[in-house]
Protein backbone atom coordinates (compact mmCIF):
# COMPACT_ATOMS: atom_id res chain seq x y z
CA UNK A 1 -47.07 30.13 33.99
CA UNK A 2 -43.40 29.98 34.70
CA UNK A 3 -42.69 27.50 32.17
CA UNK A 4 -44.51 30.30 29.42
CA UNK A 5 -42.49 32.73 30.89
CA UNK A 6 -39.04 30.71 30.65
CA UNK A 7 -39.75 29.92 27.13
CA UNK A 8 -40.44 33.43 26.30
CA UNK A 9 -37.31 34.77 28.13
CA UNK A 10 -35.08 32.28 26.40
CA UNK A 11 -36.90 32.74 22.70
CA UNK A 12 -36.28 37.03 23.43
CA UNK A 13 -32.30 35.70 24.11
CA UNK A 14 -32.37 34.07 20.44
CA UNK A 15 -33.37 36.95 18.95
CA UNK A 16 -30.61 37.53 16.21
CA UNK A 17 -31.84 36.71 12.49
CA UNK A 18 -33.46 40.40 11.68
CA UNK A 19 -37.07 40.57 12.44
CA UNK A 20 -37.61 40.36 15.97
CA UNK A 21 -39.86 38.01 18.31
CA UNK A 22 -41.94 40.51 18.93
CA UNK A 23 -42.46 41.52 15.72
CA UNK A 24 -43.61 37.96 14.69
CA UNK A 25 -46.05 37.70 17.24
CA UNK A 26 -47.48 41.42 16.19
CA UNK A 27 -47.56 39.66 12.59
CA UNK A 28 -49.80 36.95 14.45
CA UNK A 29 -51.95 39.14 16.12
CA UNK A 30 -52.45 42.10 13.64
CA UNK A 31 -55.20 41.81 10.50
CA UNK A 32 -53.22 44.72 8.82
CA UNK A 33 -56.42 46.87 7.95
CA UNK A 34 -55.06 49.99 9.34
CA UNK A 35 -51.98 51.61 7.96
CA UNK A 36 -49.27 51.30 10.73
CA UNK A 37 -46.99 54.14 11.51
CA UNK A 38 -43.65 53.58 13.66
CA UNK A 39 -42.79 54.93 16.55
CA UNK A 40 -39.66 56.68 15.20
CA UNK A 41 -41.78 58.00 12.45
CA UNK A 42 -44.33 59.20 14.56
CA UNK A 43 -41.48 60.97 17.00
CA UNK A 44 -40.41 62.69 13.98
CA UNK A 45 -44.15 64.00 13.04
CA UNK A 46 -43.67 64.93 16.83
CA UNK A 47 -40.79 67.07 16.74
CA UNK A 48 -41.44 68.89 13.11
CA UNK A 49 -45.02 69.93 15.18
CA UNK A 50 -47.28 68.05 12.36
CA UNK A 51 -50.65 68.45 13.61
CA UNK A 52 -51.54 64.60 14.94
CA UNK A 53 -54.26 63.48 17.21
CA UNK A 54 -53.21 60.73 19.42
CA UNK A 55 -56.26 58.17 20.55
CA UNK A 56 -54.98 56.29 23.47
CA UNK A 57 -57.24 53.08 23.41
CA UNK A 58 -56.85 51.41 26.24
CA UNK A 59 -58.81 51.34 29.39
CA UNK A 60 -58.52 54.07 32.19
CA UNK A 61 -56.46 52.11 34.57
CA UNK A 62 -54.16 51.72 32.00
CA UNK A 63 -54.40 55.06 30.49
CA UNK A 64 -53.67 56.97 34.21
CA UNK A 65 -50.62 54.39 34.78
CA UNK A 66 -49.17 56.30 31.41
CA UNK A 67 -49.70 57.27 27.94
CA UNK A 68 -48.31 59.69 24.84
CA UNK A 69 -47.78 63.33 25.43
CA UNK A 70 -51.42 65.22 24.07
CA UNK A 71 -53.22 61.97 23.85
CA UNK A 72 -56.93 61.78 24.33
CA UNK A 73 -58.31 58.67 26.09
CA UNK A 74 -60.98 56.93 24.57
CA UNK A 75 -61.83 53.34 25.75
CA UNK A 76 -61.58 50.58 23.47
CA UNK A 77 -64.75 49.26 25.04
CA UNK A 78 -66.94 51.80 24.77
CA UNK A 79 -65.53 53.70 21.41
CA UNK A 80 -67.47 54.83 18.93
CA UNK A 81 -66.73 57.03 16.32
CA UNK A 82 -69.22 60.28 17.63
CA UNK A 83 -67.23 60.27 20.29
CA UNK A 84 -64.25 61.44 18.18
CA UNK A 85 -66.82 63.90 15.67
CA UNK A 86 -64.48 67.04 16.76
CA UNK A 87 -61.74 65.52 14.78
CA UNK A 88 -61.77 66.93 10.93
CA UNK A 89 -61.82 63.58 8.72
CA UNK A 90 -58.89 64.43 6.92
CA UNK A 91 -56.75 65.02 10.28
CA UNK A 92 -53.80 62.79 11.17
CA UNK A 93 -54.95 60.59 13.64
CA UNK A 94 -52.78 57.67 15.08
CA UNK A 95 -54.75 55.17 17.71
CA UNK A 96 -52.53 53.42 19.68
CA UNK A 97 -53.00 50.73 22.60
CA UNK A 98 -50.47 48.36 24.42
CA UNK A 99 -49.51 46.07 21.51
CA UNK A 100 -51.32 47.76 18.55
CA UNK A 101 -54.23 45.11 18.23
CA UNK A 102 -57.18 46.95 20.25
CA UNK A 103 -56.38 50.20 18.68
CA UNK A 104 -56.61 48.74 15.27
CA UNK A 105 -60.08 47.42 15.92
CA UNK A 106 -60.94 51.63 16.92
CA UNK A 107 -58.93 52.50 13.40
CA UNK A 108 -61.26 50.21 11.50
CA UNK A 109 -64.55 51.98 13.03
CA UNK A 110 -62.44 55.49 12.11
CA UNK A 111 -61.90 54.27 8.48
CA UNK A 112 -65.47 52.98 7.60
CA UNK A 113 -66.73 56.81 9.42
CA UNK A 114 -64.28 58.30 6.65
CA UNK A 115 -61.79 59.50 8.43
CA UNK A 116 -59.25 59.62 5.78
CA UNK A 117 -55.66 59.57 7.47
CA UNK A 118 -55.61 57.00 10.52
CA UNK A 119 -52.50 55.38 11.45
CA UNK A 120 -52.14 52.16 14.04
CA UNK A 121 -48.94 52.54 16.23
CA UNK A 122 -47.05 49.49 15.22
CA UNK A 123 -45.97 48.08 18.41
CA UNK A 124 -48.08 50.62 20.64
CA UNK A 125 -47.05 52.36 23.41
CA UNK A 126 -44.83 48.99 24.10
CA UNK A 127 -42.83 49.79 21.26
CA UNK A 128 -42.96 53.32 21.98
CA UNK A 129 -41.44 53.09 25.42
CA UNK A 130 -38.85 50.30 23.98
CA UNK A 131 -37.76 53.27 21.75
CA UNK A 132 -37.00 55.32 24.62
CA UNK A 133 -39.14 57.67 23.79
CA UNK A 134 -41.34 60.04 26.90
CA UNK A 135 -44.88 58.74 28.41
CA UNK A 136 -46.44 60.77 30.68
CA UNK A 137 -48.64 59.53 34.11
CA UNK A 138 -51.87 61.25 34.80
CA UNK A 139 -50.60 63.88 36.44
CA UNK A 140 -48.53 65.00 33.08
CA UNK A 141 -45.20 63.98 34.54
CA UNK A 142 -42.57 62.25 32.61
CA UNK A 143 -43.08 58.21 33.94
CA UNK A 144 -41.02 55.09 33.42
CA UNK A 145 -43.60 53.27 34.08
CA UNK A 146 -46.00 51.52 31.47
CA UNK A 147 -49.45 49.21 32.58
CA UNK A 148 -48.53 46.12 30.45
CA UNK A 149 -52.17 44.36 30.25
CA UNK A 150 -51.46 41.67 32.33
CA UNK A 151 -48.24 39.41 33.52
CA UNK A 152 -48.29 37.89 30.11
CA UNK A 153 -47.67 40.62 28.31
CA UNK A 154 -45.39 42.73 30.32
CA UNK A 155 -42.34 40.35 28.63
CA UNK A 156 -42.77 42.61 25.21
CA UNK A 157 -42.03 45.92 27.64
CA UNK A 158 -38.06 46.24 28.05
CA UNK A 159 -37.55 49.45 28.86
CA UNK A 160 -39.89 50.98 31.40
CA UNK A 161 -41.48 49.58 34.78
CA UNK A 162 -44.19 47.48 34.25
CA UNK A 163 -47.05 47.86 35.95
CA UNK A 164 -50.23 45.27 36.11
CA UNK A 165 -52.95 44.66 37.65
């Protein structure tokens, strides 16, 4: 475990020649059937008050540790698309998880339900928080902190606290 963690410290160190570590790992991980929407982009949506629905896919514990301002929990385990059926199908909706690769299994079951306009948070809430931008605990406070999965993970977090369990 130390050794992984070495190798990953010293690989993030290298990172110079345009696209990043992590974002060759998300190309590993991701199946690219959801549309992916940036966390800059999605700040921007933010700020010009575009009407958005935020689906926070992760599980509770990590959902309470923080999340996106207005976002509605709805565990990755369990999802199905009823329990979203107050959401117009041609609303903006971005799903979002820790990394971007749970909440683009819940885009998928959006898409084939017909919502029309579903967008995976490239990165997640990882990328979000690496932007700088606010997440808020469950007591709607601003937070630093961020539940990273597990150990493994918490190396793609660089700005925030990370939290695991």
């Amino acid at each position: 475990m130390k050794r992984f963690i070495t190798v990953i410290a010293v690989l993030l160190e290298l990172e110079s020649y345009g696209q990043t570590l992590y974002d060759a790992q998300l190309d590993l991980l991701y199946k690219n059937t959801v549309p992916q929407i940036k966390a800059k982009e999605l700040h921007n949506w933010q700020k010009q008050n575009k009407k958005v629905y935020l689906l926070d896919t992760r599980t509770d514990a990590e959902y309470q540790v923080s999340h996106l301002a207005g976002a509605h929990f709805v565990n990755y385990d369990l999802f199905k698309p009823n329990d979203v059926e107050s959401i117009p199908r041609q609303a903006m909706v971005v799903v979002y998880c820790a990394v971007g690769v749970r909440s683009e299994h819940v885009g998928e079951q959006l898409l084939k339900a017909g919502y029309k306009n579903v967008f995976n948070l490239y990165g997640g809430i990882f990328a979000w928080k690496n932007a700088g931008y606010t997440v808020y605990n469950n007591q709607k406070h601003s937070t630093d902190s961020v539940h990273t999965y597990n150990r493994l993970w918490s190396v793609w977090l660089r700005n925030g606290i990370k939290v695991f369990e």
